[in-house]
C-alpha atoms as a PDB file:
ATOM      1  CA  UNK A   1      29.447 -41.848  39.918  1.00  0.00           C
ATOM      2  CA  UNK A   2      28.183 -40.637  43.238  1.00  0.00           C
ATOM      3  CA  UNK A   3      26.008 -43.262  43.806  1.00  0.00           C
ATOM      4  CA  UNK A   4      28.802 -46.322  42.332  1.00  0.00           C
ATOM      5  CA  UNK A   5      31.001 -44.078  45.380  1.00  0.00           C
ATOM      6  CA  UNK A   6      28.752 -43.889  47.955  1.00  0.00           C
ATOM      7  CA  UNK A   7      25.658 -45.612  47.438  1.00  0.00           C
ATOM      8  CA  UNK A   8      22.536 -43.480  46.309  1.00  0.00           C
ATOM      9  CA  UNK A   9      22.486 -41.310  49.115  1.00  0.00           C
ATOM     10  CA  UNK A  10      25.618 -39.602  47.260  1.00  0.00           C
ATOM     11  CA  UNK A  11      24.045 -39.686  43.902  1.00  0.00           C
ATOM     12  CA  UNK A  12      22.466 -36.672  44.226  1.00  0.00           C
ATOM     13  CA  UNK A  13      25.888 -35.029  45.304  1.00  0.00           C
ATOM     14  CA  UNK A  14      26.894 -36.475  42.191  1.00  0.00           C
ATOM     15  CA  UNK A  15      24.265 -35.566  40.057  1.00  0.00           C
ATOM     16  CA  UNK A  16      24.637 -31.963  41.107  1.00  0.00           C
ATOM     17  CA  UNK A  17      28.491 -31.951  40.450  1.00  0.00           C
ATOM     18  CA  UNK A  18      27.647 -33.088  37.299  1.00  0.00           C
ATOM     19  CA  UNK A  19      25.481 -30.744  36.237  1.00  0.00           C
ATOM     20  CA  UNK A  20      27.877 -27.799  37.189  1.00  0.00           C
ATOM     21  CA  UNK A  21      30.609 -29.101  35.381  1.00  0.00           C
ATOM     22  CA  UNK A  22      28.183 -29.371  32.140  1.00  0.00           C
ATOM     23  CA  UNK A  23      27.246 -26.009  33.533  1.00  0.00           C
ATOM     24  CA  UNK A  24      30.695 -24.891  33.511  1.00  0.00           C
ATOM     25  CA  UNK A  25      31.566 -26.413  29.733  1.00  0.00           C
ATOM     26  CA  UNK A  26      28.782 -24.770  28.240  1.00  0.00           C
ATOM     27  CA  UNK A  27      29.830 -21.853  29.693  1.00  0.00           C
ATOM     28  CA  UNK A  28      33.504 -21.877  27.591  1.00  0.00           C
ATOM     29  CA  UNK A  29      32.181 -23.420  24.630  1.00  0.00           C
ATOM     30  CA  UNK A  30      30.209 -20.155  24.331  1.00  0.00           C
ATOM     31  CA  UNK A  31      32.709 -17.751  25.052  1.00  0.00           C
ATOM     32  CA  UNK A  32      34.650 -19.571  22.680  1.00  0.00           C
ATOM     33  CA  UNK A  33      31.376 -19.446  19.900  1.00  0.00           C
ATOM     34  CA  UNK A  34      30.835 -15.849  21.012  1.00  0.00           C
ATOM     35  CA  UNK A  35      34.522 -14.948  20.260  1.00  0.00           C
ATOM     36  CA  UNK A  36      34.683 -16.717  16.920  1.00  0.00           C
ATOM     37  CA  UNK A  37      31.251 -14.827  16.096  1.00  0.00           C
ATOM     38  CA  UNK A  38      32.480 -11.807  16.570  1.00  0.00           C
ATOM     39  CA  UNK A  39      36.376 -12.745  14.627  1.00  0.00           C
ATOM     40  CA  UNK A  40      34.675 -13.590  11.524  1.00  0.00           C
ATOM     41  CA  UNK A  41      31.815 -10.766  11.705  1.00  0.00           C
ATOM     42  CA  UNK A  42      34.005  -8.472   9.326  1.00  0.00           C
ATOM     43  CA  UNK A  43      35.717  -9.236   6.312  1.00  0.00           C
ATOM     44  CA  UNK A  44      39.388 -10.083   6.090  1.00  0.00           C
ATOM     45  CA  UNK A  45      41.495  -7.205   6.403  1.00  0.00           C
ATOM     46  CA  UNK A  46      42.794  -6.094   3.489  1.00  0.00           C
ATOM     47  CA  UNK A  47      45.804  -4.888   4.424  1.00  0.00           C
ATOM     48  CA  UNK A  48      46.113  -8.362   6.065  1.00  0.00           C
ATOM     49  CA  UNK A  49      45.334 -10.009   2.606  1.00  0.00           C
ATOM     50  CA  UNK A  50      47.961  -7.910   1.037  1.00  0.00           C
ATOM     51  CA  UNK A  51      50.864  -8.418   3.533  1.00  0.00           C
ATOM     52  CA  UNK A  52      50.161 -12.672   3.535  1.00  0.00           C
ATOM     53  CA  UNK A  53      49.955 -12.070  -0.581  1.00  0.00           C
ATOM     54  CA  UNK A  54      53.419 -10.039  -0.609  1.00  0.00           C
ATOM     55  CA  UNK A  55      55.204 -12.696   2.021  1.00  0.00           C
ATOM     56  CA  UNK A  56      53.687 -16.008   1.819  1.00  0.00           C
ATOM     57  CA  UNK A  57      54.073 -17.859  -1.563  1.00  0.00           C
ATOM     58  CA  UNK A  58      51.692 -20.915  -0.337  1.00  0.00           C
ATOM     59  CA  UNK A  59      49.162 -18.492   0.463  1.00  0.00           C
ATOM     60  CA  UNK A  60      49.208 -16.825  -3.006  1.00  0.00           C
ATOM     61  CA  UNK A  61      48.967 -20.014  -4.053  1.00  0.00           C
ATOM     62  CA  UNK A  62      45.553 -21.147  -2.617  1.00  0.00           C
ATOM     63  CA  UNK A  63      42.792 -20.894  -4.323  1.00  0.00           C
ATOM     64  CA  UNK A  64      39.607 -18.385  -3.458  1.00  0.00           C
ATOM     65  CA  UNK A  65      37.845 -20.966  -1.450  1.00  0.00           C
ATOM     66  CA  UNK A  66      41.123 -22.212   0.164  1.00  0.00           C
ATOM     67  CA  UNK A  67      42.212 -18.811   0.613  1.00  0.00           C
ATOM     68  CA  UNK A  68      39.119 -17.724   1.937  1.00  0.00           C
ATOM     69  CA  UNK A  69      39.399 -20.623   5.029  1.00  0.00           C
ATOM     70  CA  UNK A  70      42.764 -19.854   5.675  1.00  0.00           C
ATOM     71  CA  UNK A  71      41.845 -16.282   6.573  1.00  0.00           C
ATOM     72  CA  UNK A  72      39.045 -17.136   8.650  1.00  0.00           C
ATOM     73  CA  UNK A  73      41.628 -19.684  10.559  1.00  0.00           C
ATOM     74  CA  UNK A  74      43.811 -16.738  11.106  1.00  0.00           C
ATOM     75  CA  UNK A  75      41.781 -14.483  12.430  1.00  0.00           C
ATOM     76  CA  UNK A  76      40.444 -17.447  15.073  1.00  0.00           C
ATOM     77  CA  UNK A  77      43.918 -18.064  16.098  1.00  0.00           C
ATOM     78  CA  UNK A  78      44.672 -14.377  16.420  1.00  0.00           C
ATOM     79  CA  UNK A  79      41.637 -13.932  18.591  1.00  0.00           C
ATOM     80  CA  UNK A  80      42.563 -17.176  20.949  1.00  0.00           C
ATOM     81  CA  UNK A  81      46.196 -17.942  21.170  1.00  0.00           C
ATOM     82  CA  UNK A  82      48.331 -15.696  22.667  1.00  0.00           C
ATOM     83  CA  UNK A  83      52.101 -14.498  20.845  1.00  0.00           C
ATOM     84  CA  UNK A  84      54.077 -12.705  23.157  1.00  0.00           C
ATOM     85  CA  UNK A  85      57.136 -10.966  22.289  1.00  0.00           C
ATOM     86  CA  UNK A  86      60.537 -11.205  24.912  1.00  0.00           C
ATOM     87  CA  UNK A  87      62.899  -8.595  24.049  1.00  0.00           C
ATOM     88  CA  UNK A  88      61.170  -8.078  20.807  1.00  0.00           C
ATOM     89  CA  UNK A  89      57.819  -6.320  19.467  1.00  0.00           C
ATOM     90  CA  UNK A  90      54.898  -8.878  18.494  1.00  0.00           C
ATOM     91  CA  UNK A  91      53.668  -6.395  15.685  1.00  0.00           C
ATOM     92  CA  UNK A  92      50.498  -7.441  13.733  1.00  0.00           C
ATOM     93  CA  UNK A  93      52.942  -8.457  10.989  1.00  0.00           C
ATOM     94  CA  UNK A  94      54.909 -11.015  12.932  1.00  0.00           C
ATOM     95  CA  UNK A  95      51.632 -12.112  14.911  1.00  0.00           C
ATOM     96  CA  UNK A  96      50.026 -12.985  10.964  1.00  0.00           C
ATOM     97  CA  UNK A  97      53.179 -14.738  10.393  1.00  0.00           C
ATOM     98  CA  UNK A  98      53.003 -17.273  13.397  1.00  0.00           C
ATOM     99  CA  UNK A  99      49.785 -17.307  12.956  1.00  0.00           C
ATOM    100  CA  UNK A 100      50.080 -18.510   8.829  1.00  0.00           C
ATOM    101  CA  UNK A 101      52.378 -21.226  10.225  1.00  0.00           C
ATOM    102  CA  UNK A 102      50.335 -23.074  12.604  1.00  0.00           C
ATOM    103  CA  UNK A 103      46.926 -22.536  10.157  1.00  0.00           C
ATOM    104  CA  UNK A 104      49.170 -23.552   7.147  1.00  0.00           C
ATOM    105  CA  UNK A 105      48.781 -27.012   8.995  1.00  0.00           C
ATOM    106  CA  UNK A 106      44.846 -26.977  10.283  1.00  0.00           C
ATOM    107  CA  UNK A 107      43.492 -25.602   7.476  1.00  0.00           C
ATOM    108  CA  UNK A 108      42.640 -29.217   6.246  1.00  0.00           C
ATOM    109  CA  UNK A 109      41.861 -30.391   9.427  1.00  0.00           C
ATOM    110  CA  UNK A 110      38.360 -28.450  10.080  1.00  0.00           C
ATOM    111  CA  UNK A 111      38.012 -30.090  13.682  1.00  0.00           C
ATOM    112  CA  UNK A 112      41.411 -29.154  14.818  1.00  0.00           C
ATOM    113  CA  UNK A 113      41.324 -26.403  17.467  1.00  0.00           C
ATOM    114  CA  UNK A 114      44.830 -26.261  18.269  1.00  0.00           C
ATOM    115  CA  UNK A 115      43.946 -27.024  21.981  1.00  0.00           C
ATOM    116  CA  UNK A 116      47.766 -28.157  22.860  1.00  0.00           C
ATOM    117  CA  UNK A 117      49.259 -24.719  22.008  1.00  0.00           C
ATOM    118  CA  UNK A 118      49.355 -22.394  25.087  1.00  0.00           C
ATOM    119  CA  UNK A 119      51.365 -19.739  23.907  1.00  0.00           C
ATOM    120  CA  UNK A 120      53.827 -18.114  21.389  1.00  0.00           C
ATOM    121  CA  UNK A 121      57.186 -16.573  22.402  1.00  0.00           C
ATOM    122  CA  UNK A 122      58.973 -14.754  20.001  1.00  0.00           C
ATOM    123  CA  UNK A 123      62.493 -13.845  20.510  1.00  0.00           C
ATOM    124  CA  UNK A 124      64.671 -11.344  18.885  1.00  0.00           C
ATOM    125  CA  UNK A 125      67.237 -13.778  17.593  1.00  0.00           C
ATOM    126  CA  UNK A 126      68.100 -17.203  17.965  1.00  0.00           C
ATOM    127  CA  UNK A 127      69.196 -18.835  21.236  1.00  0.00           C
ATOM    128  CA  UNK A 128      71.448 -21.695  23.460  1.00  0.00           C
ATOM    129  CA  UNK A 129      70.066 -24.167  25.497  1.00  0.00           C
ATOM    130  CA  UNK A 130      70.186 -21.527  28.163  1.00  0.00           C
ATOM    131  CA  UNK A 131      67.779 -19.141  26.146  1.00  0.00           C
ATOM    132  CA  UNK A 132      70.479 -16.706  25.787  1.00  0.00           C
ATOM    133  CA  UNK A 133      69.762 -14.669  22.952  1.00  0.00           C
ATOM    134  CA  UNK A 134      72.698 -14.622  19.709  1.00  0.00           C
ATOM    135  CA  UNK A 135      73.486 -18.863  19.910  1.00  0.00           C
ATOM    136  CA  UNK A 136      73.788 -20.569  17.420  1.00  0.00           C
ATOM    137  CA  UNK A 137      72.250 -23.776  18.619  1.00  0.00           C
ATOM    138  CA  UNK A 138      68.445 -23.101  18.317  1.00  0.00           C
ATOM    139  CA  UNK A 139      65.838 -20.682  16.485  1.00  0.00           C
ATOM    140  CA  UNK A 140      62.609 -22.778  17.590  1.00  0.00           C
ATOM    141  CA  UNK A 141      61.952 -25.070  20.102  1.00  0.00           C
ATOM    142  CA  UNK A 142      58.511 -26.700  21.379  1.00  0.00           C
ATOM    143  CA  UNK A 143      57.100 -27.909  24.268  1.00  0.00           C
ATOM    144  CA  UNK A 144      54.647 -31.214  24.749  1.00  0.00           C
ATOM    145  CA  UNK A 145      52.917 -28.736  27.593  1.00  0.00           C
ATOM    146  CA  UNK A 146      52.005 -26.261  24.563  1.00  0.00           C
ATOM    147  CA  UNK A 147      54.403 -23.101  24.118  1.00  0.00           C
ATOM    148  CA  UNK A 148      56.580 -22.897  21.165  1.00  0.00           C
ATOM    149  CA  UNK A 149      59.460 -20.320  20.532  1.00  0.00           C
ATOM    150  CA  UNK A 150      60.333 -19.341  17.626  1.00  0.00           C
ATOM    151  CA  UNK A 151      63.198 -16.308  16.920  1.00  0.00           C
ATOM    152  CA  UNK A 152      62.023 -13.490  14.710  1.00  0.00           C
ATOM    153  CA  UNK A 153      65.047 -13.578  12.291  1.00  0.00           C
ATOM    154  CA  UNK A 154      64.503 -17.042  11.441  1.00  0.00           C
ATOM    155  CA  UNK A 155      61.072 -17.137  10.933  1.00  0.00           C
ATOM    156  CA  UNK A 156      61.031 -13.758   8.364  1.00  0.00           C
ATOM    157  CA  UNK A 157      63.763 -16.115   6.825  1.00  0.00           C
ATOM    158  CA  UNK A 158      61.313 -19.001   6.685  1.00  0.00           C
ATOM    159  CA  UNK A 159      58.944 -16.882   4.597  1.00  0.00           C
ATOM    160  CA  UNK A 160      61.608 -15.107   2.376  1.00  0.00           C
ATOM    161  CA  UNK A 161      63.040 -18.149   0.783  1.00  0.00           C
ATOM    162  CA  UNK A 162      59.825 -20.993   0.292  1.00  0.00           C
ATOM    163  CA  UNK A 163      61.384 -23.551  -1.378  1.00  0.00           C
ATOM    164  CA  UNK A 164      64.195 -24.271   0.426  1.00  0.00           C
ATOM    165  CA  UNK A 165      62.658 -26.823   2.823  1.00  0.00           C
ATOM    166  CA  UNK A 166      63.120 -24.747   5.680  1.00  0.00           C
ATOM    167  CA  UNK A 167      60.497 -23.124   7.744  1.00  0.00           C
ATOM    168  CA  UNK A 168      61.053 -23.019  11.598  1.00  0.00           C
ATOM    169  CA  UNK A 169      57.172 -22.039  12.142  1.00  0.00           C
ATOM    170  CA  UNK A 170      55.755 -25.443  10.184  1.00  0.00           C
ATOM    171  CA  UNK A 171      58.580 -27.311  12.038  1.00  0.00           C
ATOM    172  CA  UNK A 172      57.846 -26.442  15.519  1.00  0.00           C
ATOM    173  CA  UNK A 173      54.217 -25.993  15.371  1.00  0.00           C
ATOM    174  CA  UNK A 174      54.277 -29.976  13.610  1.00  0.00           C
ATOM    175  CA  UNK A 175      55.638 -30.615  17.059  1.00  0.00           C
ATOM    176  CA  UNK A 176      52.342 -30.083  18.196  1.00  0.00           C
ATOM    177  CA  UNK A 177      50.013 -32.019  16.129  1.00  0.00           C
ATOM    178  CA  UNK A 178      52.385 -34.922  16.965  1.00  0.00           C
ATOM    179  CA  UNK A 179      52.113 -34.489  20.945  1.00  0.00           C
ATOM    180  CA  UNK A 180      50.794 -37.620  23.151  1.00  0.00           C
ATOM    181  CA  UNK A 181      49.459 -36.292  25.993  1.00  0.00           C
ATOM    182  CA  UNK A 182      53.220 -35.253  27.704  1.00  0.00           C
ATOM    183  CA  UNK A 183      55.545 -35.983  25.472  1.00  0.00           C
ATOM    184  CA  UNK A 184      56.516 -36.500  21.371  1.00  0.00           C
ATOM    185  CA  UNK A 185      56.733 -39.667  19.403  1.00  0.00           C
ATOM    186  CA  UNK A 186      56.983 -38.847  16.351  1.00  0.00           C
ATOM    187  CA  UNK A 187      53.473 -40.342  14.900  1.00  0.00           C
ATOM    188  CA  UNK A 188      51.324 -37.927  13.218  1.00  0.00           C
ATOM    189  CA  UNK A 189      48.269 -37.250  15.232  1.00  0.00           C
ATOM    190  CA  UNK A 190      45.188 -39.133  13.916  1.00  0.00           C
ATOM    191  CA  UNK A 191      47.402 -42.045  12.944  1.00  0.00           C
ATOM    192  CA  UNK A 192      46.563 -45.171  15.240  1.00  0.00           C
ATOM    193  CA  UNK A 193      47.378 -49.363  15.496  1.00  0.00           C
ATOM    194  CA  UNK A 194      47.805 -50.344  11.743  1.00  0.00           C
ATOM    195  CA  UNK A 195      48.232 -47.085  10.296  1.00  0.00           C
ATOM    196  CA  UNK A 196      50.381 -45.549  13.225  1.00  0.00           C
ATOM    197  CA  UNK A 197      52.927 -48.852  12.307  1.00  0.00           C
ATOM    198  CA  UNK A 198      52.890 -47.887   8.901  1.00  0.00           C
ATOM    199  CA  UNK A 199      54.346 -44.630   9.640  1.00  0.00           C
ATOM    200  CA  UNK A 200      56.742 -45.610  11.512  1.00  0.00           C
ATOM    201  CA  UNK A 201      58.336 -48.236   9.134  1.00  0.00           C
ATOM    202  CA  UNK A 202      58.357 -45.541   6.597  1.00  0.00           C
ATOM    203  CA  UNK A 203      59.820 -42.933   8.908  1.00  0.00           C
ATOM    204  CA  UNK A 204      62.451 -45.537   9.906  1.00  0.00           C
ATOM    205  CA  UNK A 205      62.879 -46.391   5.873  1.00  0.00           C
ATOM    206  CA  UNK A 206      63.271 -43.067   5.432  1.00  0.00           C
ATOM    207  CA  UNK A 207      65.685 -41.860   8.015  1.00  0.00           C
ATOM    208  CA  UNK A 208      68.003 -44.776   6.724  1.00  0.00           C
ATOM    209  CA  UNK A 209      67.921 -42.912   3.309  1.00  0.00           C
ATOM    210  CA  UNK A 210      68.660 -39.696   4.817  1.00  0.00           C
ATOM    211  CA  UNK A 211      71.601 -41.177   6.480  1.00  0.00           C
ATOM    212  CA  UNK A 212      72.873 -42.503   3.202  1.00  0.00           C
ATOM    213  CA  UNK A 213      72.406 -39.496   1.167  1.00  0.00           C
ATOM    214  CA  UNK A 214      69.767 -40.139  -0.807  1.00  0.00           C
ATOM    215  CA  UNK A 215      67.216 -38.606   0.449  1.00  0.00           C
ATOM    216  CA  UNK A 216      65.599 -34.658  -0.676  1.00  0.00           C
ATOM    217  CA  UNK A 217      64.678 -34.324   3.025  1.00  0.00           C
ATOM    218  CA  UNK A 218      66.751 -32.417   5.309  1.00  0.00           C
ATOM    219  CA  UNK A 219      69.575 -34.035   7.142  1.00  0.00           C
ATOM    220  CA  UNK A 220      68.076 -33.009  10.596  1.00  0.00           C
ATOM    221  CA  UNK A 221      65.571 -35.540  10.064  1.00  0.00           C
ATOM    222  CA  UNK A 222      67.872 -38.398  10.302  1.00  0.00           C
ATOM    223  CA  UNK A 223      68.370 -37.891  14.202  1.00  0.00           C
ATOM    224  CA  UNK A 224      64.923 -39.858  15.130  1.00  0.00           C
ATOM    225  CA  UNK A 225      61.694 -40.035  14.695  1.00  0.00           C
ATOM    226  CA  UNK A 226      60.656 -36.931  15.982  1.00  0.00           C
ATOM    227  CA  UNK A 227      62.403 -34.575  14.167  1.00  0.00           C
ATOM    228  CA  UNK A 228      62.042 -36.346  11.118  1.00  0.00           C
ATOM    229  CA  UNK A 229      58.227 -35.999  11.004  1.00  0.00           C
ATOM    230  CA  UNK A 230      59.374 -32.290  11.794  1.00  0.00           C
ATOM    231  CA  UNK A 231      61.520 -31.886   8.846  1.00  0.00           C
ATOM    232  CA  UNK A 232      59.116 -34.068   6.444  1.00  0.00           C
ATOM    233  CA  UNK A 233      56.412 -31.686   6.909  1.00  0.00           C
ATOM    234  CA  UNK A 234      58.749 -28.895   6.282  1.00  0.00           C
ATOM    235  CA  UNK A 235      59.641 -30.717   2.814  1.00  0.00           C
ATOM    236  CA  UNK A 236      55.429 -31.291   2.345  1.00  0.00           C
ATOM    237  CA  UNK A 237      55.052 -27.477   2.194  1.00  0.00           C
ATOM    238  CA  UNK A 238      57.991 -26.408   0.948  1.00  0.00           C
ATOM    239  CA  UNK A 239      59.043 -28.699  -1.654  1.00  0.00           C
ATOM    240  CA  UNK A 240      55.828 -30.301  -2.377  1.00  0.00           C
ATOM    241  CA  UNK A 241      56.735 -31.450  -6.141  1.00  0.00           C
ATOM    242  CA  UNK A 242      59.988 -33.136  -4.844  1.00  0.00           C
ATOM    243  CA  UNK A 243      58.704 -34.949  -2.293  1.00  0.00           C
ATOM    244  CA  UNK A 244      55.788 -36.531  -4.487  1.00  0.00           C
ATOM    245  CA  UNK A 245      57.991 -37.763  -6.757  1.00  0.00           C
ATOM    246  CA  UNK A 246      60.923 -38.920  -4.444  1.00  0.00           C
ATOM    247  CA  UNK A 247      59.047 -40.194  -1.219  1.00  0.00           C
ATOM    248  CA  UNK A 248      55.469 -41.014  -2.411  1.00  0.00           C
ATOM    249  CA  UNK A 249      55.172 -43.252   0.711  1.00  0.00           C
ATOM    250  CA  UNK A 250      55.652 -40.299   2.804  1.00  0.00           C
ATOM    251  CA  UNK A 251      53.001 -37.555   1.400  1.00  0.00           C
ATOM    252  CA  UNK A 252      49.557 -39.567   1.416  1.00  0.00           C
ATOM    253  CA  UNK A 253      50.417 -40.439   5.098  1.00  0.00           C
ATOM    254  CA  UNK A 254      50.886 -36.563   5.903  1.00  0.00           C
ATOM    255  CA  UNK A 255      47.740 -35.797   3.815  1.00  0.00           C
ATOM    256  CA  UNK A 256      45.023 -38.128   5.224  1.00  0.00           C
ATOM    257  CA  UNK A 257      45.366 -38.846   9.212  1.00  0.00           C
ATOM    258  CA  UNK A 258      42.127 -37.849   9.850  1.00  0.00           C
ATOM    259  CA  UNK A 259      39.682 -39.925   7.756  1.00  0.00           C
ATOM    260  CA  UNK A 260      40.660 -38.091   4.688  1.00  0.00           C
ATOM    261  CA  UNK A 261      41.477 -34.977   5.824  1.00  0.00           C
ATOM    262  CA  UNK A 262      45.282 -33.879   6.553  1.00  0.00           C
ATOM    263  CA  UNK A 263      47.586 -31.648   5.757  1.00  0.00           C
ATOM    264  CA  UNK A 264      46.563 -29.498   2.340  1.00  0.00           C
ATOM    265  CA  UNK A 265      49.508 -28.899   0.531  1.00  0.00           C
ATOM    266  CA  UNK A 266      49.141 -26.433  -2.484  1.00  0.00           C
ATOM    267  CA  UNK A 267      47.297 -27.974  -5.088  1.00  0.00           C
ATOM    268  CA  UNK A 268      48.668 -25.960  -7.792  1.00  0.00           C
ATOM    269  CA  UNK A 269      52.033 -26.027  -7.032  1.00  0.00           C
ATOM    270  CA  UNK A 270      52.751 -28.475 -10.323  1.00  0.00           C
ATOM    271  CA  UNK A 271      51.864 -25.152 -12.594  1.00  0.00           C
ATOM    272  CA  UNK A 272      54.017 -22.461 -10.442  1.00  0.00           C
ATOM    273  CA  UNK A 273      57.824 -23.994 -11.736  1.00  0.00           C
ATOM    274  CA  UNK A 274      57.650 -24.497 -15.327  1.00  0.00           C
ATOM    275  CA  UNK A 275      60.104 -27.381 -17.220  1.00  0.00           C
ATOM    276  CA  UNK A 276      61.082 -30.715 -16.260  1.00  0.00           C
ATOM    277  CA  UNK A 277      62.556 -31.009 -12.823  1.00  0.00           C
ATOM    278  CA  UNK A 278      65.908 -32.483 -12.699  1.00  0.00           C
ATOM    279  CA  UNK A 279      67.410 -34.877  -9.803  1.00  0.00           C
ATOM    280  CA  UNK A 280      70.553 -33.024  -8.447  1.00  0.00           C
ATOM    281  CA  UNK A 281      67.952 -29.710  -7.065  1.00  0.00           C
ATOM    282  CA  UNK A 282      69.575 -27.447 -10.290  1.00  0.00           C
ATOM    283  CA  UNK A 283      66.070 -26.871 -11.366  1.00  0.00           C
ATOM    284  CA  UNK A 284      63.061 -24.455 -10.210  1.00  0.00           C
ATOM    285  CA  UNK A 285      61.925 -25.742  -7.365  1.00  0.00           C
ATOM    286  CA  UNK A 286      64.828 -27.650  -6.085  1.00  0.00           C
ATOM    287  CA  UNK A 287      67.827 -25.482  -5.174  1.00  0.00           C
ATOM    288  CA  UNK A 288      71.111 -27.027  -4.712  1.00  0.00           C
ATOM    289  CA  UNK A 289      72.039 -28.408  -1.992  1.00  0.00           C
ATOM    290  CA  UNK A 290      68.420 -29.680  -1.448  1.00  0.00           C
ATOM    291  CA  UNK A 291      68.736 -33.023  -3.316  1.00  0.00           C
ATOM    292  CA  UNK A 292      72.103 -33.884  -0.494  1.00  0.00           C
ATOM    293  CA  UNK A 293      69.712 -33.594   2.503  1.00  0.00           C
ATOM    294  CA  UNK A 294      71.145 -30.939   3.956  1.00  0.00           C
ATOM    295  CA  UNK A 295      69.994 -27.403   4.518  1.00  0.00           C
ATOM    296  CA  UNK A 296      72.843 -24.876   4.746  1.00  0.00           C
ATOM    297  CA  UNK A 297      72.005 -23.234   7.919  1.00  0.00           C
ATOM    298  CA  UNK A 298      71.902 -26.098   9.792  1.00  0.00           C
ATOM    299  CA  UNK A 299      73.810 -26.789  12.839  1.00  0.00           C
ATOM    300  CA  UNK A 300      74.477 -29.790  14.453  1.00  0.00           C
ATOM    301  CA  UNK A 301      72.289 -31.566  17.030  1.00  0.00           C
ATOM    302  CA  UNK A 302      72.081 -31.313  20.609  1.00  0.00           C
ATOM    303  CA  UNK A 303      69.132 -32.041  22.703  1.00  0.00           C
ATOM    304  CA  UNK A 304      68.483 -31.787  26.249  1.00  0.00           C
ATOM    305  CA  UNK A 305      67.716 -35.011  28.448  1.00  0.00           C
ATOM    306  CA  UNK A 306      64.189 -35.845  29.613  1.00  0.00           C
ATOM    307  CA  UNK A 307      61.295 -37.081  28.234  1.00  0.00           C
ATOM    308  CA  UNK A 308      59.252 -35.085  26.120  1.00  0.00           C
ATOM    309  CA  UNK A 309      61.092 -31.908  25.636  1.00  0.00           C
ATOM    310  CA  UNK A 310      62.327 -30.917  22.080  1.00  0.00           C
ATOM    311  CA  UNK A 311      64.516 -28.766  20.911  1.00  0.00           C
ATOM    312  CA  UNK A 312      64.825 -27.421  17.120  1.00  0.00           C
ATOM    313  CA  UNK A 313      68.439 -26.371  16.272  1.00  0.00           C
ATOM    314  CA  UNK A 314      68.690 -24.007  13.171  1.00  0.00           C
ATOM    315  CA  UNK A 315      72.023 -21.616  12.651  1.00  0.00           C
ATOM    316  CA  UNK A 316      71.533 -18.090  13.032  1.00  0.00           C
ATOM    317  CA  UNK A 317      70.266 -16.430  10.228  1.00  0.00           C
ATOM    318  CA  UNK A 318      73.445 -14.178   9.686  1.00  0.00           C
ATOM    319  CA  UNK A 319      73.092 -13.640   6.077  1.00  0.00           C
ATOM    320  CA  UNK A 320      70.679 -14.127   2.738  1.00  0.00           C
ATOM    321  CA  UNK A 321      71.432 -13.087  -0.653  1.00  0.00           C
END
């Protein structure tokens, strides 16, 4: 480059920028090495193990070898992204519980380093568009330049209830594997030309069906592309059985972006609800209201102007029985 600039009396100018900069990378990508090294150099905790066991039902689900990477992508996360409480503790518990939702995702995706995500911000309850804390209007929100919020109340509810099709931490960190540089479209990442228009087609097909009713996905994905790849990949974890059967366009796209490897939904799923599932979400597996599109927390939409910046709207999570 030095010598295209400047002729070759500035190549070796560039030649020795360019060998600092390679310096300079080789110096991160062993820092990064190092701190993996030294993540994975024990075993699991076990009281770790026990508490994902207890409150995750995907992870119970996995089996030892799946299991077994999904720790190891915890701990890696733990040791490089950073969760950061505002008005609210970031205990080890809640830090393994962000963490579970954002691996939940990778764990398929061996190559994926979560490189977008700059931090976590937990908040003590759910917020307005002005971040004041006890609105109704928001429990997550994400943002194309990497931080994602998520309130504390509603994520312990995403892990209390996991077949409802509702999980603010798979939501918001989805965001993320559908950024473009500065903003969201709404196109898995890994999907490009031929396959990128397929998705799109069947997002569109599908929002159509939400609009009408007939769709198991929740209503919240019928406001545009973005939040509909959101809400699918809610549905992908949460109500895998459903959404195989009722939107078999939707779940192969989800599963193999990347040259085969995608999202890894739980394999065994088909053996956890036992009997026929039934249409109307009166079944295991489906609860009601499911099968109408609409989750009953929900609140309605309202997004900020401006390019790029999303905003998930969830109602507060007031009560569970």
């Amino acid at each position: 480059l030095g010598a295209m600039a400047g002729g070759w009396p500035w190549a070796g100018a560039g030649l020795a920028a360019g060998t600092g900069l390679g310096v300079a990378v080789r110096h991160v990508l062993g820092r990064r090495t190092a701190r993996r090294r030294a993540a994975l150099a024990l075993p699991f905790p076990e009281r770790s193990r026990a508490f994902l066991l207890d409150r995750y039902d995907h992870f119970e689900r996995l089996d030892p070898l799946w299991r077994a990477r999904f720790e190891d992508d915890v701990r890696i996360f733990l040791v490089e992204k950073r969760i950061t409480g505002v008005g609210v503790e970031a205990t080890d518990e809640l830090r393994l519980l962000v963490a579970a939702s954002a691996v939940t995702l990778s764990v398929g995706w061996p190559e994926y380093e979560w490189d977008h995500l700059a931090e976590v911000l937990l908040y003590p309850d759910d917020f307005d568009r002005d971040y004041a804390f006890g609105g109704d209007e928001r429990s997550g929100e994400a943002h194309p330049w990497g931080t994602v919020i998520l309130s504390v109340p509603s994520l312990l509810e995403s892990f209390e209830v996991p077949d409802d099709a509702y999980h603010v931490g798979i939501h918001e960190f989805a965001h993320l594997l559908d950024v473009d540089q500065t903003h969201f479209d709404g196109i898995p990442v890994g999907l490009h030309g031929e396959r990128a228009r397929e998705w799109v087609a069947v997002a569109e097909k599908e929002m159509e069906r939400l609009r009408h009713g007939r769709s198991a996905f929740d209503e919240y994905g019928a406001h545009d592309a973005v939040e509909f790849l959101g809400v699918a990949v809610e549905a992908f974890f949460e109500i895998p059985q459903v959404v195989r059967r009722r939107h078999r366009e939707v779940g192969p796209r989800l599963h193999e972006p990347h040259a085969g490897r995608g999202l890894h939904e739980d394999v065994e799923v088909g053996e956890r609800h036992a009997g026929a599932p039934v249409e109307h979400g009166q079944q295991h597996g489906e609860p009601p209201g499911i099968e109408a599109g609409g989750h009953p927390l929900r609140r309605a939409v309202a997004r900020a102007g401006g390019e790029g910046l999303h905003f998930h709207q969830q109602g507060a999570r007031t009560f569970h029985e």
